[in-house]
C-alpha atoms as a PDB file:
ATOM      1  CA  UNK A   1      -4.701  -9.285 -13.547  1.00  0.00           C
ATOM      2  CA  UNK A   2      -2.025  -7.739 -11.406  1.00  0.00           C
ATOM      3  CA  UNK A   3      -4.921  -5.049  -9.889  1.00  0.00           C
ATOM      4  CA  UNK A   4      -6.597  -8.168  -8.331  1.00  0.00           C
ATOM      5  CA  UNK A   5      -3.153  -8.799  -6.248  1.00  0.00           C
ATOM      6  CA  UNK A   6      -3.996  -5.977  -4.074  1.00  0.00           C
ATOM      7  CA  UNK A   7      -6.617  -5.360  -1.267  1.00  0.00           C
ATOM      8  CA  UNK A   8      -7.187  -2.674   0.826  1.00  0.00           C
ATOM      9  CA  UNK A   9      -9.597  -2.878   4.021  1.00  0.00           C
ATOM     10  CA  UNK A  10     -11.357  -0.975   5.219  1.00  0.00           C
ATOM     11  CA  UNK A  11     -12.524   1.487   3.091  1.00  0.00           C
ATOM     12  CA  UNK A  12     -12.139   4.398   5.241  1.00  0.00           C
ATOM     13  CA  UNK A  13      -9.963   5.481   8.321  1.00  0.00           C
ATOM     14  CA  UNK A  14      -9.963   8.207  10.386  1.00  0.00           C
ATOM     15  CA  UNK A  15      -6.975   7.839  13.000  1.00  0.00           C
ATOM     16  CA  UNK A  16      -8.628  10.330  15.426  1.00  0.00           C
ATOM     17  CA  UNK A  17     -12.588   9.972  15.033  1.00  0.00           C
ATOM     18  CA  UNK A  18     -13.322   7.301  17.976  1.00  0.00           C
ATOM     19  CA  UNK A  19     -15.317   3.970  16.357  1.00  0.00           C
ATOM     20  CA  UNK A  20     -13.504   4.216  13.355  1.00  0.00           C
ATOM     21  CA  UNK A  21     -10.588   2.008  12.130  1.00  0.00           C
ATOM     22  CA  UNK A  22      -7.164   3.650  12.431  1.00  0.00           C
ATOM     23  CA  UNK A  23      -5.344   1.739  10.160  1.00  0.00           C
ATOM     24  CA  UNK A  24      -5.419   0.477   6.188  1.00  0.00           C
ATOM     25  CA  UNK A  25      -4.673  -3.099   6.307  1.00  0.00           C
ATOM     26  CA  UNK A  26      -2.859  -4.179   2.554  1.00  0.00           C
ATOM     27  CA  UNK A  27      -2.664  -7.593   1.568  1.00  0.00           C
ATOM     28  CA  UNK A  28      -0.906  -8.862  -1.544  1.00  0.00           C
ATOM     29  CA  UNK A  29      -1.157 -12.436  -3.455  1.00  0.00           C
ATOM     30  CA  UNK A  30       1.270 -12.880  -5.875  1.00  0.00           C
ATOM     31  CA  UNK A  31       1.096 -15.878  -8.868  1.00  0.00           C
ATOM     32  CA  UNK A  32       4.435 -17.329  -7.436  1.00  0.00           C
ATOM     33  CA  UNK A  33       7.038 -16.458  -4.974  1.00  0.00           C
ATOM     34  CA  UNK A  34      10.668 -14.464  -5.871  1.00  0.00           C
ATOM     35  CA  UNK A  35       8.788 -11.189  -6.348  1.00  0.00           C
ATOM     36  CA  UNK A  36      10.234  -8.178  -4.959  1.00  0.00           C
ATOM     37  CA  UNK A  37       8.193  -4.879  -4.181  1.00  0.00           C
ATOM     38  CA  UNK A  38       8.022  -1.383  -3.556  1.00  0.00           C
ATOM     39  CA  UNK A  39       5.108  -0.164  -1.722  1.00  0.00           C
ATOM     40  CA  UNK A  40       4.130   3.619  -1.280  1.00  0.00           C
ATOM     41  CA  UNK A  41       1.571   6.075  -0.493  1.00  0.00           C
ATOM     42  CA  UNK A  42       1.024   9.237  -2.508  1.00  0.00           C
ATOM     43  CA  UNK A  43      -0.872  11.990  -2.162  1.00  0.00           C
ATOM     44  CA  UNK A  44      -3.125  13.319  -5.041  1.00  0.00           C
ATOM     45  CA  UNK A  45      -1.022  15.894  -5.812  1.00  0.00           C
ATOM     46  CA  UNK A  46       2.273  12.613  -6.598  1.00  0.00           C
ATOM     47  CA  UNK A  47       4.235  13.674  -3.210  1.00  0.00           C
ATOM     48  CA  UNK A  48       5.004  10.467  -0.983  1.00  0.00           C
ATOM     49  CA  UNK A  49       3.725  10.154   2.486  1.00  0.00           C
ATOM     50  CA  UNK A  50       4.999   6.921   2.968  1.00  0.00           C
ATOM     51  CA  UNK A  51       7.285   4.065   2.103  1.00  0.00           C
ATOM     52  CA  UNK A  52       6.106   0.680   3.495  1.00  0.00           C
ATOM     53  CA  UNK A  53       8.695  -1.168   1.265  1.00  0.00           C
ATOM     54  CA  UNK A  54      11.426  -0.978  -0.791  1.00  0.00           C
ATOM     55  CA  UNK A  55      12.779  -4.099  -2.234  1.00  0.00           C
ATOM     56  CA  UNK A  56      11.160  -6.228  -0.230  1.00  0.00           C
ATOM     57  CA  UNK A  57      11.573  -9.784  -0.913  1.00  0.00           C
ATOM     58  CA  UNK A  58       7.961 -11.448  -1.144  1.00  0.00           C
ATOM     59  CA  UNK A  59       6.165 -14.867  -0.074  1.00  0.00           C
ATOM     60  CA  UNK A  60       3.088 -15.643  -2.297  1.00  0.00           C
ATOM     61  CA  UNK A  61       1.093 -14.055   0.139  1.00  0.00           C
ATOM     62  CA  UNK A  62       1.218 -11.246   3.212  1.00  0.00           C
ATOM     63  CA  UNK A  63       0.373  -7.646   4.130  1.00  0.00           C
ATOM     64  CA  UNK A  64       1.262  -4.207   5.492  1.00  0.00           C
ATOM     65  CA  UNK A  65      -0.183  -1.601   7.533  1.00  0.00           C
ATOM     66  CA  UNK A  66      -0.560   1.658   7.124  1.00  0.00           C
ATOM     67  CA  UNK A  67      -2.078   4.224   9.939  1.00  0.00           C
ATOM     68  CA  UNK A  68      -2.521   7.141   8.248  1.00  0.00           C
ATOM     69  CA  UNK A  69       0.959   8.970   8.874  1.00  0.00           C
ATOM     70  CA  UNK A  70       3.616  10.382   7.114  1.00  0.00           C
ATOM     71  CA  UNK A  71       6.930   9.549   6.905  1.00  0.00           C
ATOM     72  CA  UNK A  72       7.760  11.515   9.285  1.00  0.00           C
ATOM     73  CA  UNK A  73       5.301  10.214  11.909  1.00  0.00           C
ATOM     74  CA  UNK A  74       3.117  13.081  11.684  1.00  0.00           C
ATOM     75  CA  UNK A  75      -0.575  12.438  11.328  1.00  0.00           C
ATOM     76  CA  UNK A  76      -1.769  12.994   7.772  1.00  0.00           C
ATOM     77  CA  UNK A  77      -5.024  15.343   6.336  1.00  0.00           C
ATOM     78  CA  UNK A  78      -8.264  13.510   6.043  1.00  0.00           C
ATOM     79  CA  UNK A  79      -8.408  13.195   2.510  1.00  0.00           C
ATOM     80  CA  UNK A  80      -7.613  11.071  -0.525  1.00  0.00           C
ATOM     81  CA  UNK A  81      -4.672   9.060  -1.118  1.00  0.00           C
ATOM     82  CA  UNK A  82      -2.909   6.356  -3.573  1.00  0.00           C
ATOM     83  CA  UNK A  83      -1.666   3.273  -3.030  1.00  0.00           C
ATOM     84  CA  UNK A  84       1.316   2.362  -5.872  1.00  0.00           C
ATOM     85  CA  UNK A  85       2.330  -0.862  -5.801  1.00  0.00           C
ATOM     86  CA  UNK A  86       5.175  -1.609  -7.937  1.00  0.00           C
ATOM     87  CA  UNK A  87       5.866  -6.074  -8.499  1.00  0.00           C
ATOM     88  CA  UNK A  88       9.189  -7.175  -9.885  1.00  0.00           C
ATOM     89  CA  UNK A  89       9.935 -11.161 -10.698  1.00  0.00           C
ATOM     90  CA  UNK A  90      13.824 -12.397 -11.298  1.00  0.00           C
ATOM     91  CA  UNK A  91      12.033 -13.353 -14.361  1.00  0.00           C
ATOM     92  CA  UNK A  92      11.554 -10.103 -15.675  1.00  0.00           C
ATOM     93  CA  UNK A  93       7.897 -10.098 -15.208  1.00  0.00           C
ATOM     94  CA  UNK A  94       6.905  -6.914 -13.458  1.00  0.00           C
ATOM     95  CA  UNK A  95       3.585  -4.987 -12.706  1.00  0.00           C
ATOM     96  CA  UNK A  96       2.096  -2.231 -11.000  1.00  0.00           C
ATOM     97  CA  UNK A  97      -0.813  -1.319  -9.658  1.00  0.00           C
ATOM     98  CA  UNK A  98      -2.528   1.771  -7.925  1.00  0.00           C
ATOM     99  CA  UNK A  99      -5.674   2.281  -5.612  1.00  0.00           C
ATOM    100  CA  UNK A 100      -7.554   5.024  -4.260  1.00  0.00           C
ATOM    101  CA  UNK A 101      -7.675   4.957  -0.578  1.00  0.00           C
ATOM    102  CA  UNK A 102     -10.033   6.976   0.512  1.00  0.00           C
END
């Protein structure tokens, strides 16, 4: 259930090949509003690259980008990286989910 609240488009990137997209484009759809989320990207090896949240409060519905840099600013390696996507409801529901981006 909870892997289906995540999409990433497009499938590849390549921030300095021209006629390629530069950017990942996330979008989220929760089952109702009051979730909060942390969103990172990961390397293969488990080393973050990226925070795009932390603790962010969430509608039902919305997105980040993501243009293949580090935290740092620094352009990234072509290569493989995950998506982790932890949900957390004031209910105590919680979830998380991780994709290959590729």
């Amino acid at each position: 259930m909870a892997g289906e609240w995540i999409s990433v488009s497009p499938d590849l990137i390549a921030p300095d090949a021209p006629g390629v997209p530069t950017f990942f484009t996330i979008r989220y759809q929760t089952d109702a509003p009051g979730y909060t989320a942390e969103v990172r990207v990961r390397s293969v090896e488990g080393r973050v690259m990226e925070t795009l949240c932390s603790g962010c409060l969430l509608g039902e519905s919305g997105f980040w980008v993501w243009g293949g840099t580090h935290s740092d600013g620094k352009r990234i390696r072509a290569g493989y990286y995950i998506l982790e996507a932890v949900f957390r409801h004031s209910s105590g529901k919680s979830f998380q989910v991780k994709k290959l981006c590729p």
